[in-house]
PDB file of N, CA and C in Angstrom:
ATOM      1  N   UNK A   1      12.790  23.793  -8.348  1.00  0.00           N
ATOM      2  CA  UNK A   1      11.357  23.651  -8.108  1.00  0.00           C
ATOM      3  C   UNK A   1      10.928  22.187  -8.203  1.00  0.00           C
ATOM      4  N   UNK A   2      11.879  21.047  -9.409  1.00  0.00           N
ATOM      5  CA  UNK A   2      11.171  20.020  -9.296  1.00  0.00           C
ATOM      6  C   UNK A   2      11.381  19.901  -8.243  1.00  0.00           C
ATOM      7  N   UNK A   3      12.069  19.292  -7.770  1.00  0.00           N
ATOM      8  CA  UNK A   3      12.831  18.403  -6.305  1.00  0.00           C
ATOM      9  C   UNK A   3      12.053  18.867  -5.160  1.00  0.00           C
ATOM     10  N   UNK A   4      11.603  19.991  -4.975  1.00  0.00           N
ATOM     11  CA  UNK A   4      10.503  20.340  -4.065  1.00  0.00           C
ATOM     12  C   UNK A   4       9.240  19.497  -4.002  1.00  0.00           C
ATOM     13  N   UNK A   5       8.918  20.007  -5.269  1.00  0.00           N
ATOM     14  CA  UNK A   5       7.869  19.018  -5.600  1.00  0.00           C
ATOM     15  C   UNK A   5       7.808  17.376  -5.353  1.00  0.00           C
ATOM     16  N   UNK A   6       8.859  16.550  -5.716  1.00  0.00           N
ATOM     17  CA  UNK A   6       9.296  15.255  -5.392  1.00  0.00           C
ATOM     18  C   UNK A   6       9.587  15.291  -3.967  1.00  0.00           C
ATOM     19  N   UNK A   7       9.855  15.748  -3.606  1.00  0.00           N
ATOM     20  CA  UNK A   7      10.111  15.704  -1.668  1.00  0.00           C
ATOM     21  C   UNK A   7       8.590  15.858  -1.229  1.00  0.00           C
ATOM     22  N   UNK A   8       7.746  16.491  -1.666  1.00  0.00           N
ATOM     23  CA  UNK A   8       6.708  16.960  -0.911  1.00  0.00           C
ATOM     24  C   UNK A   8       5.600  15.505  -1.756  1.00  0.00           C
ATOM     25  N   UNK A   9       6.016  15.109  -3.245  1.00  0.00           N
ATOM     26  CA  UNK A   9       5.247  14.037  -3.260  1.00  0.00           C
ATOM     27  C   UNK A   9       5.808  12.315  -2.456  1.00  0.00           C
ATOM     28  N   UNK A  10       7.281  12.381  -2.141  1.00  0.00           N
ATOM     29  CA  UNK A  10       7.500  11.642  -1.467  1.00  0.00           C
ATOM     30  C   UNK A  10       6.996  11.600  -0.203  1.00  0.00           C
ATOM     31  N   UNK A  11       7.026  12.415   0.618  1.00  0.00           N
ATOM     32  CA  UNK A  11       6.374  12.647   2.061  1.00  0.00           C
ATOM     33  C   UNK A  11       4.862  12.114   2.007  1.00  0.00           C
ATOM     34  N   UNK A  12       4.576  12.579   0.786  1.00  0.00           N
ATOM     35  CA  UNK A  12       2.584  12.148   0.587  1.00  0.00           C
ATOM     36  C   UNK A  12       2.966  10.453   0.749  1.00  0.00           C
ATOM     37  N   UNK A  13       3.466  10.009  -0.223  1.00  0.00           N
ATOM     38  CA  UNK A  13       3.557   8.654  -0.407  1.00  0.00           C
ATOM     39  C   UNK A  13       4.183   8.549   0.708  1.00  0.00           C
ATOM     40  N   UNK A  14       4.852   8.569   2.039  1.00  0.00           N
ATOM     41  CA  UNK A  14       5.436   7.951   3.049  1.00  0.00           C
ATOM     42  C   UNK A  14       4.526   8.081   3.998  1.00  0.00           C
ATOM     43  N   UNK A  15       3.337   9.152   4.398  1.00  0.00           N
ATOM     44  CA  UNK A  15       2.076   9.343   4.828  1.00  0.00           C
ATOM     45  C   UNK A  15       1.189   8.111   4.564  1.00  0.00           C
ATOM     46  N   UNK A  16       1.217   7.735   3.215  1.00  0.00           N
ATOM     47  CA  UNK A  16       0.007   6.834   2.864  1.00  0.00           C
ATOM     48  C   UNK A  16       0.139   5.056   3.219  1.00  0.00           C
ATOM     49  N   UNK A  17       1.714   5.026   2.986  1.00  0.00           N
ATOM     50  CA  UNK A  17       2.358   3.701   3.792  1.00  0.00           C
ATOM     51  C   UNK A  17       2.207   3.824   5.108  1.00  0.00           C
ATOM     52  N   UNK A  18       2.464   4.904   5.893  1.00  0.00           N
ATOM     53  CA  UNK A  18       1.993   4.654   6.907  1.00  0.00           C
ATOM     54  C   UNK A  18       0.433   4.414   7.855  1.00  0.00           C
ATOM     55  N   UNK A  19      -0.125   5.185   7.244  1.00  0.00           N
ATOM     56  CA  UNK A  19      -1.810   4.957   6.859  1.00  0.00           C
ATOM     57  C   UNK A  19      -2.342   3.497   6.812  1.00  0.00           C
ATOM     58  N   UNK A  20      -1.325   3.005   5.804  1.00  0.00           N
ATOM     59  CA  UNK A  20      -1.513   1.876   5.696  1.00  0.00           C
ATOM     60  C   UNK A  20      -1.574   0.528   6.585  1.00  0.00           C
ATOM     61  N   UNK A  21      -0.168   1.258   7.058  1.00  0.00           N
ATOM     62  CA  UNK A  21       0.050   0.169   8.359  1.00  0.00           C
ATOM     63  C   UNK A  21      -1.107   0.511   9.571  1.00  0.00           C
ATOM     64  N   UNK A  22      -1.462   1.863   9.723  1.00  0.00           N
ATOM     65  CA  UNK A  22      -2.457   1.575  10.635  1.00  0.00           C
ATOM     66  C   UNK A  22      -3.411   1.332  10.733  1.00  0.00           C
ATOM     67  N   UNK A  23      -3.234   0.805   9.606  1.00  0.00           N
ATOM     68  CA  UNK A  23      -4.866   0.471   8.953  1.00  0.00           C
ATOM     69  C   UNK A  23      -5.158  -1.041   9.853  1.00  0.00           C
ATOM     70  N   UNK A  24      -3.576  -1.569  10.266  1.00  0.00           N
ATOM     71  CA  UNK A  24      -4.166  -3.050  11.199  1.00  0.00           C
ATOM     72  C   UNK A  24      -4.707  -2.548  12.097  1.00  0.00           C
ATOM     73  N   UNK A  25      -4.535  -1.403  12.596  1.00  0.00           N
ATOM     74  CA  UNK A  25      -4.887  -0.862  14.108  1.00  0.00           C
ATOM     75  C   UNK A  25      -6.434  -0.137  13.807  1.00  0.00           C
ATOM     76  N   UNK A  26      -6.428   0.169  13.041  1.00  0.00           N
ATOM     77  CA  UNK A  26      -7.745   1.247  12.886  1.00  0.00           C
ATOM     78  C   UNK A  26      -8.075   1.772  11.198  1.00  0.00           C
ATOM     79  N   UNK A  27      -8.815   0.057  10.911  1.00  0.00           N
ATOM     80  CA  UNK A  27      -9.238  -0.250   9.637  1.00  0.00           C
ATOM     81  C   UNK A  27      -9.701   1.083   8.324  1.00  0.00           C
ATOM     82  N   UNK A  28     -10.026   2.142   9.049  1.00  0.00           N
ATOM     83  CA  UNK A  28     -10.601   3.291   7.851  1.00  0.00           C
ATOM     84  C   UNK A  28      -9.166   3.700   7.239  1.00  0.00           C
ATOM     85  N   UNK A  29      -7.953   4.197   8.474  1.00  0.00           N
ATOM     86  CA  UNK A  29      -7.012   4.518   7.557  1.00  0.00           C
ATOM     87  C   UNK A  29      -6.494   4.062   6.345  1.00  0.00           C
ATOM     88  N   UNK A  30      -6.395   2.710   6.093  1.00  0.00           N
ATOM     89  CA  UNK A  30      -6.436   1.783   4.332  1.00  0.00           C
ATOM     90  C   UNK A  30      -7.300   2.466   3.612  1.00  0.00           C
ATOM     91  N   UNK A  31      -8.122   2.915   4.172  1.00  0.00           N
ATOM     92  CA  UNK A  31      -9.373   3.465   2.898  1.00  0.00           C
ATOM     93  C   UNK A  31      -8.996   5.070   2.493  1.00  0.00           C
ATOM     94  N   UNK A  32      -8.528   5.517   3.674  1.00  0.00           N
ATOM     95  CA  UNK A  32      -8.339   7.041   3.646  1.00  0.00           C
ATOM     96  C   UNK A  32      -6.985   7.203   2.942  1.00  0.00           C
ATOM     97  N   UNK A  33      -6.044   6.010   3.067  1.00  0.00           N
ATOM     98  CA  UNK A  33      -4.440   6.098   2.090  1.00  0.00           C
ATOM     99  C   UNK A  33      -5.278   5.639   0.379  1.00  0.00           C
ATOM    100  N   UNK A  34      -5.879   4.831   1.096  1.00  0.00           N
ATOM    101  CA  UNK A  34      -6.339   4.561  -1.059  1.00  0.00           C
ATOM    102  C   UNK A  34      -6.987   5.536  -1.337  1.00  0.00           C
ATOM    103  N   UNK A  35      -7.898   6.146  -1.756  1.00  0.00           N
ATOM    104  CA  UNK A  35      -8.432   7.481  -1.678  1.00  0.00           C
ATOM    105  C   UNK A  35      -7.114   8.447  -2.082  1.00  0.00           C
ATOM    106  N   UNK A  36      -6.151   8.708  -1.197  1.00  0.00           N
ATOM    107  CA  UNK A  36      -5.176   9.757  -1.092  1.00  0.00           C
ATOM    108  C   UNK A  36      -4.445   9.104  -2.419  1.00  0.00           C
ATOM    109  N   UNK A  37      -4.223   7.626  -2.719  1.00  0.00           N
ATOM    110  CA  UNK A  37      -3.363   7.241  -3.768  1.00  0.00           C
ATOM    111  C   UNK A  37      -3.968   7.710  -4.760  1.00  0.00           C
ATOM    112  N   UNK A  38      -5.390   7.805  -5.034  1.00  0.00           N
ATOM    113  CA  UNK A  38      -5.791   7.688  -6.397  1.00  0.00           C
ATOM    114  C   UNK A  38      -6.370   9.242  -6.793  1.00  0.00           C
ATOM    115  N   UNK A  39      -6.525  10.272  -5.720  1.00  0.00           N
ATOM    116  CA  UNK A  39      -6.156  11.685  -5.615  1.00  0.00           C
ATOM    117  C   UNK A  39      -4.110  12.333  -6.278  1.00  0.00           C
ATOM    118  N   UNK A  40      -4.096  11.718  -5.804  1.00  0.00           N
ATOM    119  CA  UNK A  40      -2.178  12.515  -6.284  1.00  0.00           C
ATOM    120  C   UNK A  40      -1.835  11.317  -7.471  1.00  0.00           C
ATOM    121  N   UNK A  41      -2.479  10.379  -8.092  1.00  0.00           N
ATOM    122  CA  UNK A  41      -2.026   9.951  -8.980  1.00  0.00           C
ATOM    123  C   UNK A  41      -1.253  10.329  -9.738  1.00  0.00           C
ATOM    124  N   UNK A  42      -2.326  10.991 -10.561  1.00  0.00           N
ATOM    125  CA  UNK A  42      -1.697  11.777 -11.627  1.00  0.00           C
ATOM    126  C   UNK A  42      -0.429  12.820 -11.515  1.00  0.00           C
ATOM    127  N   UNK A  43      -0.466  13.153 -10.203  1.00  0.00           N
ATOM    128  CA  UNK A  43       0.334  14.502  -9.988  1.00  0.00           C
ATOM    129  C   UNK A  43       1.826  13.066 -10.135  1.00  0.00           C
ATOM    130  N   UNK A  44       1.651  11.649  -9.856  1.00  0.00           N
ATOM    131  CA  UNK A  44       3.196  11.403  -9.549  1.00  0.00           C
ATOM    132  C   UNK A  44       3.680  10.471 -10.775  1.00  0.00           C
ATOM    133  N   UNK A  45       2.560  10.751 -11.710  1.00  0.00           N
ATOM    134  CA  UNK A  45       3.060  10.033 -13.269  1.00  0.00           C
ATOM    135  C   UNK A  45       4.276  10.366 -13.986  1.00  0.00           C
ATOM    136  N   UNK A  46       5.125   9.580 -14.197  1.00  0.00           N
ATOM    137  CA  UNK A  46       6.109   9.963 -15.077  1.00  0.00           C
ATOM    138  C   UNK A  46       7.100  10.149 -13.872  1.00  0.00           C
ATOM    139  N   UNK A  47       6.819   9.967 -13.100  1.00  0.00           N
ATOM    140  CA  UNK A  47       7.856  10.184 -11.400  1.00  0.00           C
ATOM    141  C   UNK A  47       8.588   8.494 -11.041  1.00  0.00           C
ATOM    142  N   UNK A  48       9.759   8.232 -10.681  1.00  0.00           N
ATOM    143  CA  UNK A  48      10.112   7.171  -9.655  1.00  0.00           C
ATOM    144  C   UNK A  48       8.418   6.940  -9.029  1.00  0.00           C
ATOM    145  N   UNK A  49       7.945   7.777  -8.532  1.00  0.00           N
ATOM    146  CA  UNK A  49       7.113   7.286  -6.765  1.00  0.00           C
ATOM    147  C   UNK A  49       5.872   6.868  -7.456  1.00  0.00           C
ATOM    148  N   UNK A  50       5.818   6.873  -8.920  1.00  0.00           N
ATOM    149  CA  UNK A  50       4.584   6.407  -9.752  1.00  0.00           C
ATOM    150  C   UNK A  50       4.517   5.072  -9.327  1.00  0.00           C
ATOM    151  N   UNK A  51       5.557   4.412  -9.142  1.00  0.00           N
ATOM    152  CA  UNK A  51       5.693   2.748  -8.860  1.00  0.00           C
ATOM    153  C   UNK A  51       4.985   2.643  -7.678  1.00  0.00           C
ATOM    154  N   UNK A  52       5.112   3.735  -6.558  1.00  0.00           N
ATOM    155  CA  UNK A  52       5.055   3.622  -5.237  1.00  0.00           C
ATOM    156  C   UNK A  52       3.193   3.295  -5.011  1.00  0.00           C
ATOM    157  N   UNK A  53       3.136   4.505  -5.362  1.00  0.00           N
ATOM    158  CA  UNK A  53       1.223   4.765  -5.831  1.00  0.00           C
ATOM    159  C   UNK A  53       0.448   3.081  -6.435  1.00  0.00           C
ATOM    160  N   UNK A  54       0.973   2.949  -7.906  1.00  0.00           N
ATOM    161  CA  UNK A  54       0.851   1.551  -8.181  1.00  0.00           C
ATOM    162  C   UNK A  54       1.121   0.413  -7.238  1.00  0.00           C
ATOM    163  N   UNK A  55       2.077   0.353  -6.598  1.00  0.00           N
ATOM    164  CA  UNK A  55       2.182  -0.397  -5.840  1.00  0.00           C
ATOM    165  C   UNK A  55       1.177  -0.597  -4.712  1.00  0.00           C
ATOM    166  N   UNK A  56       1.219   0.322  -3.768  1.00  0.00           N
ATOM    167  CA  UNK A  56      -0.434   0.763  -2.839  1.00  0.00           C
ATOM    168  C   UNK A  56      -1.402   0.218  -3.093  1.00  0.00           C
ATOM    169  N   UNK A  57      -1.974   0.940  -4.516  1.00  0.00           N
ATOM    170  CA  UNK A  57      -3.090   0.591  -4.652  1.00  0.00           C
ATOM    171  C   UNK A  57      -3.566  -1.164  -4.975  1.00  0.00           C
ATOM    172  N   UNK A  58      -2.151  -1.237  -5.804  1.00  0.00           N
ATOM    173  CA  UNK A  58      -2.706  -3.340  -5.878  1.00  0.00           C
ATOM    174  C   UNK A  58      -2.871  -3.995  -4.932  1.00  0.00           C
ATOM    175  N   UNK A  59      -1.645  -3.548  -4.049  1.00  0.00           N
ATOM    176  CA  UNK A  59      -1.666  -4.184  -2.684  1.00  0.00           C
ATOM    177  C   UNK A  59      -3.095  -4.278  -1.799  1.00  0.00           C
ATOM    178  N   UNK A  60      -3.310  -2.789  -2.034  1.00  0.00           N
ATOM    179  CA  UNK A  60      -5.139  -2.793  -1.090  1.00  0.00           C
ATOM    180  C   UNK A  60      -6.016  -3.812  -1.990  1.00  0.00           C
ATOM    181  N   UNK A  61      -5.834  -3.770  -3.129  1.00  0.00           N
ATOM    182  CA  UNK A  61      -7.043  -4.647  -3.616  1.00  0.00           C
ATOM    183  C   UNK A  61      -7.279  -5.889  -3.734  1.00  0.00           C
ATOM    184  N   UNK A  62      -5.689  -6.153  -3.786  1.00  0.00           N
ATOM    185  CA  UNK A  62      -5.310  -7.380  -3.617  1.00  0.00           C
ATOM    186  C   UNK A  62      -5.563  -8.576  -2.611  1.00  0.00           C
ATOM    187  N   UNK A  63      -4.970  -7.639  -1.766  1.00  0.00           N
ATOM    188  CA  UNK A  63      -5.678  -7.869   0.459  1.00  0.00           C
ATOM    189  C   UNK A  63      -7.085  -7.851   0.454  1.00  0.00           C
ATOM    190  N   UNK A  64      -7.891  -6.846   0.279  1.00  0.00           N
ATOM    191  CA  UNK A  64      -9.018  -6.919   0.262  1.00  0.00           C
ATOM    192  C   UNK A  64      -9.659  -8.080  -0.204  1.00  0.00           C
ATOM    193  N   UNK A  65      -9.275  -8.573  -1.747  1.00  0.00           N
ATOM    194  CA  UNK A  65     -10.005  -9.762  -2.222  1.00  0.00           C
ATOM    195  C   UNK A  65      -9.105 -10.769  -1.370  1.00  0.00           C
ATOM    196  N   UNK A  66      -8.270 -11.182  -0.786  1.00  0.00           N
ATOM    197  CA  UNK A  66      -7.339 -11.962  -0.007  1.00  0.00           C
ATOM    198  C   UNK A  66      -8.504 -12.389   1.421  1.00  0.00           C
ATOM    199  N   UNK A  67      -8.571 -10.726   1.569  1.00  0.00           N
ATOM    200  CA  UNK A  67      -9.496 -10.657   3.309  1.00  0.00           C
ATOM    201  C   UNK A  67     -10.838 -11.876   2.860  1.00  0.00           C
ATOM    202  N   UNK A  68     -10.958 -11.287   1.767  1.00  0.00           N
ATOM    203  CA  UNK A  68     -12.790 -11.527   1.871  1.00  0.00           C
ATOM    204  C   UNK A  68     -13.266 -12.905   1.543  1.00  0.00           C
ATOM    205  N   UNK A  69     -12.262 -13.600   0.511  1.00  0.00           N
ATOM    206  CA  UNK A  69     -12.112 -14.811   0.652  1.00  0.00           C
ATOM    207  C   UNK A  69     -11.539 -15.774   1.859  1.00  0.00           C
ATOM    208  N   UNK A  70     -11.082 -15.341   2.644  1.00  0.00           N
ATOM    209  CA  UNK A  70     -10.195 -15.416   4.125  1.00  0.00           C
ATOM    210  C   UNK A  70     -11.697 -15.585   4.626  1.00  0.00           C
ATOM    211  N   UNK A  71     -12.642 -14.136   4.983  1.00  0.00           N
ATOM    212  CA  UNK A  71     -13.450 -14.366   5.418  1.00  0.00           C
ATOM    213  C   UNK A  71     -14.736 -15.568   5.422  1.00  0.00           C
ATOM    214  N   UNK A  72     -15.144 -15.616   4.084  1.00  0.00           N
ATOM    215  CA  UNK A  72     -15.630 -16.081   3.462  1.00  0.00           C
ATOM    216  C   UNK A  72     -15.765 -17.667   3.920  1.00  0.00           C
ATOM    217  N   UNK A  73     -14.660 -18.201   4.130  1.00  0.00           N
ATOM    218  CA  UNK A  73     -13.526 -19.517   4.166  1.00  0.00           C
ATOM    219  C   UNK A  73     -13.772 -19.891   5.535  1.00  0.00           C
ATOM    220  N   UNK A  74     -13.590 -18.610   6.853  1.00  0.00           N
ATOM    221  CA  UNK A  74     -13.650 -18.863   8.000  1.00  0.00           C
ATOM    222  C   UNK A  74     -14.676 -20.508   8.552  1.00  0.00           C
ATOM    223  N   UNK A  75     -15.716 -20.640   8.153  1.00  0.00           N
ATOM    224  CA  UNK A  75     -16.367 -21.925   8.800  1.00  0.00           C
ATOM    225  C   UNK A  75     -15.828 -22.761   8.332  1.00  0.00           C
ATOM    226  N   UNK A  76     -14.836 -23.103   7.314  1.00  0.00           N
ATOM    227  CA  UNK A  76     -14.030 -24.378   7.144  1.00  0.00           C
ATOM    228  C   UNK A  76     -12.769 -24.415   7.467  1.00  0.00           C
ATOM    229  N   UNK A  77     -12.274 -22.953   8.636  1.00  0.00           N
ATOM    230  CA  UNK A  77     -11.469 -23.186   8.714  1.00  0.00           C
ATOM    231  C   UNK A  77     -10.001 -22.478   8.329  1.00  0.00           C
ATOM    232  N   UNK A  78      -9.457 -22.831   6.896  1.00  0.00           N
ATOM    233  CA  UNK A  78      -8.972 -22.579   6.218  1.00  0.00           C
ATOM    234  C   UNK A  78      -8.829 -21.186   5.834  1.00  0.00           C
ATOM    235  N   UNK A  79      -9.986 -20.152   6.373  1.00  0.00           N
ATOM    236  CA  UNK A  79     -10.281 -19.215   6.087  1.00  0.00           C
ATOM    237  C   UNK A  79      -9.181 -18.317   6.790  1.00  0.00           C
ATOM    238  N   UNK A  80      -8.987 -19.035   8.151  1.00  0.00           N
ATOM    239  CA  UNK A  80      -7.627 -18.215   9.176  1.00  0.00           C
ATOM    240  C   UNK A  80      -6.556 -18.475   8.318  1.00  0.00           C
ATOM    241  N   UNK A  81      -6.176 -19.389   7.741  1.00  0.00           N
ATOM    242  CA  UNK A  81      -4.875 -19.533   7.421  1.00  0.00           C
ATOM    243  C   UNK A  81      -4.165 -18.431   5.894  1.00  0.00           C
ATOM    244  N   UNK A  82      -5.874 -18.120   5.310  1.00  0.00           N
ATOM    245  CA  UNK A  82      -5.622 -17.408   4.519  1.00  0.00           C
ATOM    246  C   UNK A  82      -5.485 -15.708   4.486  1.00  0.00           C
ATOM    247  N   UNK A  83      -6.613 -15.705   5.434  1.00  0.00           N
ATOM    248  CA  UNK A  83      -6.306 -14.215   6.227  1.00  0.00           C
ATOM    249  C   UNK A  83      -4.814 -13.914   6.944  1.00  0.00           C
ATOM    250  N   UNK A  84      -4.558 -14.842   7.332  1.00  0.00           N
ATOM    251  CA  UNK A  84      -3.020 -14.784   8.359  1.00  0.00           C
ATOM    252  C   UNK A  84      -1.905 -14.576   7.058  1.00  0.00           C
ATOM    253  N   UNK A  85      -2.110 -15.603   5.826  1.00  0.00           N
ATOM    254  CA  UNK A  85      -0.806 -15.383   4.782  1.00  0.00           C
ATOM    255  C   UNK A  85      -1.405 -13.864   4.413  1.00  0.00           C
ATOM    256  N   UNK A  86      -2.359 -13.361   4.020  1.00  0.00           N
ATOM    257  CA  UNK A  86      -2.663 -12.233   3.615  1.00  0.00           C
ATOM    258  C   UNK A  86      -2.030 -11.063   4.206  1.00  0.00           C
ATOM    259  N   UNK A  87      -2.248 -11.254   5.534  1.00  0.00           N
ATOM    260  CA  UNK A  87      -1.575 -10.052   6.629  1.00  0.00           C
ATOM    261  C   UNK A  87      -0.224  -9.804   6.099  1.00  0.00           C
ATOM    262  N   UNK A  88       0.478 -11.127   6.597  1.00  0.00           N
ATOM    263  CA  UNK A  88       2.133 -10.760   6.314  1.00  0.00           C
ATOM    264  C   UNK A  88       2.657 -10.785   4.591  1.00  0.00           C
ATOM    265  N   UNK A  89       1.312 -11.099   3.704  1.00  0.00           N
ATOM    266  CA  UNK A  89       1.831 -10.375   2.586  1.00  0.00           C
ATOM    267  C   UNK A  89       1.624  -9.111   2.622  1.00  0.00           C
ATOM    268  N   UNK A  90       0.781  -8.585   3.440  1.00  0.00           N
ATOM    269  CA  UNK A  90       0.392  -6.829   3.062  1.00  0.00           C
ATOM    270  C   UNK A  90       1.365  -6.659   3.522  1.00  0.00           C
ATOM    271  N   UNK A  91       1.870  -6.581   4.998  1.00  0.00           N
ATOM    272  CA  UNK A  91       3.138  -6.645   6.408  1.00  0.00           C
ATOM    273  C   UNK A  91       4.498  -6.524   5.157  1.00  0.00           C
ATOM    274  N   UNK A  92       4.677  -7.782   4.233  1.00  0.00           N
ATOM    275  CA  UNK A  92       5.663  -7.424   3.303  1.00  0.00           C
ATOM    276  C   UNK A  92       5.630  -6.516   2.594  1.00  0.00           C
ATOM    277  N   UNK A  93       4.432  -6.555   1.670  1.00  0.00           N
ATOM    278  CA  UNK A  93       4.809  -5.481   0.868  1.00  0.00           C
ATOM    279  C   UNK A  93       4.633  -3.889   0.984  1.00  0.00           C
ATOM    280  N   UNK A  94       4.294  -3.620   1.939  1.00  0.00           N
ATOM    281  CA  UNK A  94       4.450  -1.869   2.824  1.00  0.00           C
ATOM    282  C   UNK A  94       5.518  -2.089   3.292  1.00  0.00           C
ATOM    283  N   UNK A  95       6.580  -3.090   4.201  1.00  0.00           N
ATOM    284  CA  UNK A  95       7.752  -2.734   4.301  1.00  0.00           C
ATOM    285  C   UNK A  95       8.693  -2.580   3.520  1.00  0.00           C
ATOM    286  N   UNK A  96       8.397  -3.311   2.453  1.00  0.00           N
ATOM    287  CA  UNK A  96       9.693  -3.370   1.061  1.00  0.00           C
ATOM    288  C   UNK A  96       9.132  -2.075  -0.031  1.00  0.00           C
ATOM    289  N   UNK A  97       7.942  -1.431   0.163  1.00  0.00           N
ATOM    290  CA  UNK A  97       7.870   0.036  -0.389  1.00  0.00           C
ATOM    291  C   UNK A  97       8.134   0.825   0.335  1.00  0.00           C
ATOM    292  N   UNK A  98       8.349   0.879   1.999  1.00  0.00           N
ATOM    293  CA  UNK A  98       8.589   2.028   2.701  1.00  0.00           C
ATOM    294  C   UNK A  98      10.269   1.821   2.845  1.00  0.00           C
ATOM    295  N   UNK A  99      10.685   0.773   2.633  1.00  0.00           N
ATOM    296  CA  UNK A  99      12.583   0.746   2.248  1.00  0.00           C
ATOM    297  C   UNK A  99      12.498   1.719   0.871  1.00  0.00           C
ATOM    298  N   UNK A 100      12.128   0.514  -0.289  1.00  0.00           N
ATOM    299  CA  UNK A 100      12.469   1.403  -1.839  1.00  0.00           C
ATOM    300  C   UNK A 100      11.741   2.785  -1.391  1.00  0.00           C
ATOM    301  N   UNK A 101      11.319   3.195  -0.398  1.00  0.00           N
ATOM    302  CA  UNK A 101      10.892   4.493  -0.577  1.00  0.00           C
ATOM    303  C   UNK A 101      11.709   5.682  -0.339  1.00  0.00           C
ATOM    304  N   UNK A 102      12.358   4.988   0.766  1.00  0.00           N
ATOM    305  CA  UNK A 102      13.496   6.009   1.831  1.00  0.00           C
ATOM    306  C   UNK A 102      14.725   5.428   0.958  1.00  0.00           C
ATOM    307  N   UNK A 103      15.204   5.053   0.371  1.00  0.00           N
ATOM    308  CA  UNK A 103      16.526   4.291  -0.313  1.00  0.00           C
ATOM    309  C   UNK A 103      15.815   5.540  -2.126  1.00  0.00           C
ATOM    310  N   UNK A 104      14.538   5.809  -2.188  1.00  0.00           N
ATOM    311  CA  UNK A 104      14.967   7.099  -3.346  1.00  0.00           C
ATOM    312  C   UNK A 104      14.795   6.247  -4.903  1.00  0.00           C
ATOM    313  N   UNK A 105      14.255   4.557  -4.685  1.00  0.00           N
ATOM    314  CA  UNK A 105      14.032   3.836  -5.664  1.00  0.00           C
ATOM    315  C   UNK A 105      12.509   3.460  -5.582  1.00  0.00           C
ATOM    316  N   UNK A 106      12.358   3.256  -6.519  1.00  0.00           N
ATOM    317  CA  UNK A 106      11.008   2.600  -7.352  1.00  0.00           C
ATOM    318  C   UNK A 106      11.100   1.114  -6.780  1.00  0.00           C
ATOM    319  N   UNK A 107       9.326   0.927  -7.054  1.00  0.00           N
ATOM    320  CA  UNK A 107       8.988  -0.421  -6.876  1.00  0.00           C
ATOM    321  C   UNK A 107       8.652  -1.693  -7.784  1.00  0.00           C
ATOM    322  N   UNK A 108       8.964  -2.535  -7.985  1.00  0.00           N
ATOM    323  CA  UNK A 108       7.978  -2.906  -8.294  1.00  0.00           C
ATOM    324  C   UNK A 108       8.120  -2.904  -9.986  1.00  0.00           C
ATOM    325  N   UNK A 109       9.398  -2.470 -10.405  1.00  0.00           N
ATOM    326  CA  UNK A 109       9.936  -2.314 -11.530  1.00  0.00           C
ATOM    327  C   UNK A 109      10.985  -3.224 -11.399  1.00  0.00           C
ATOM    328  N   UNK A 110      11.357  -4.072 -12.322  1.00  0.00           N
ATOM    329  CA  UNK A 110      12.342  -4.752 -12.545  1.00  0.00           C
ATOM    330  C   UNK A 110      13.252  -4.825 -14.039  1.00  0.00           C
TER     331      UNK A 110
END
């Protein structure tokens, strides 16, 4: 019965990375995967995919304050360059949780 359970909370968490990513394409999905992270939280505490969840959610908030200062910045400029490192840090870190995800390891733990 666990392992059911862990397959079916892994699939959630491989749903929400992907969410994520389309979130470049069609901005609500980021909101609709965070939401979904902080709904199954609890259900993945004490789990490997607890890292995964944690991981998600910093990442969005992280970007977000990244974006908004990016934005913010735009009339001097500087503001693109920070939005652009922002991207391919989000770009990194959804690909290196959707590897540790399918590879059956945690994130974000060392």
């Amino acid at each position: 019965m666990q392992a059911v359970d862990e397959e079916k909370l892994k699939n959630y968490n491989l749903i929400t990375y992907v969410l994520y990513l389309v979130g470049f394409l069609v901005g609500i999905t980021g909101l609709i995967a965070l939401i979904m992270n902080y709904v199954k939280r609890n259900d993945m505490r004490g789990t490997w995919l607890e890292s995964h969840v944690e991981w998600q959610i910093k990442t969005f908030w992280w970007c977000l304050l990244g974006y908004i200062i990016g934005s913010l910045l735009i009339f001097v400029l500087i503001g693109y360059l920070i939005i652009f490192v922002v991207m391919v840090w989000q770009i990194y870190r959804l690909v290196m949780g959707l590897n540790k995800l399918n590879a059956g390891q945690p994130i974000g733990v060392e």
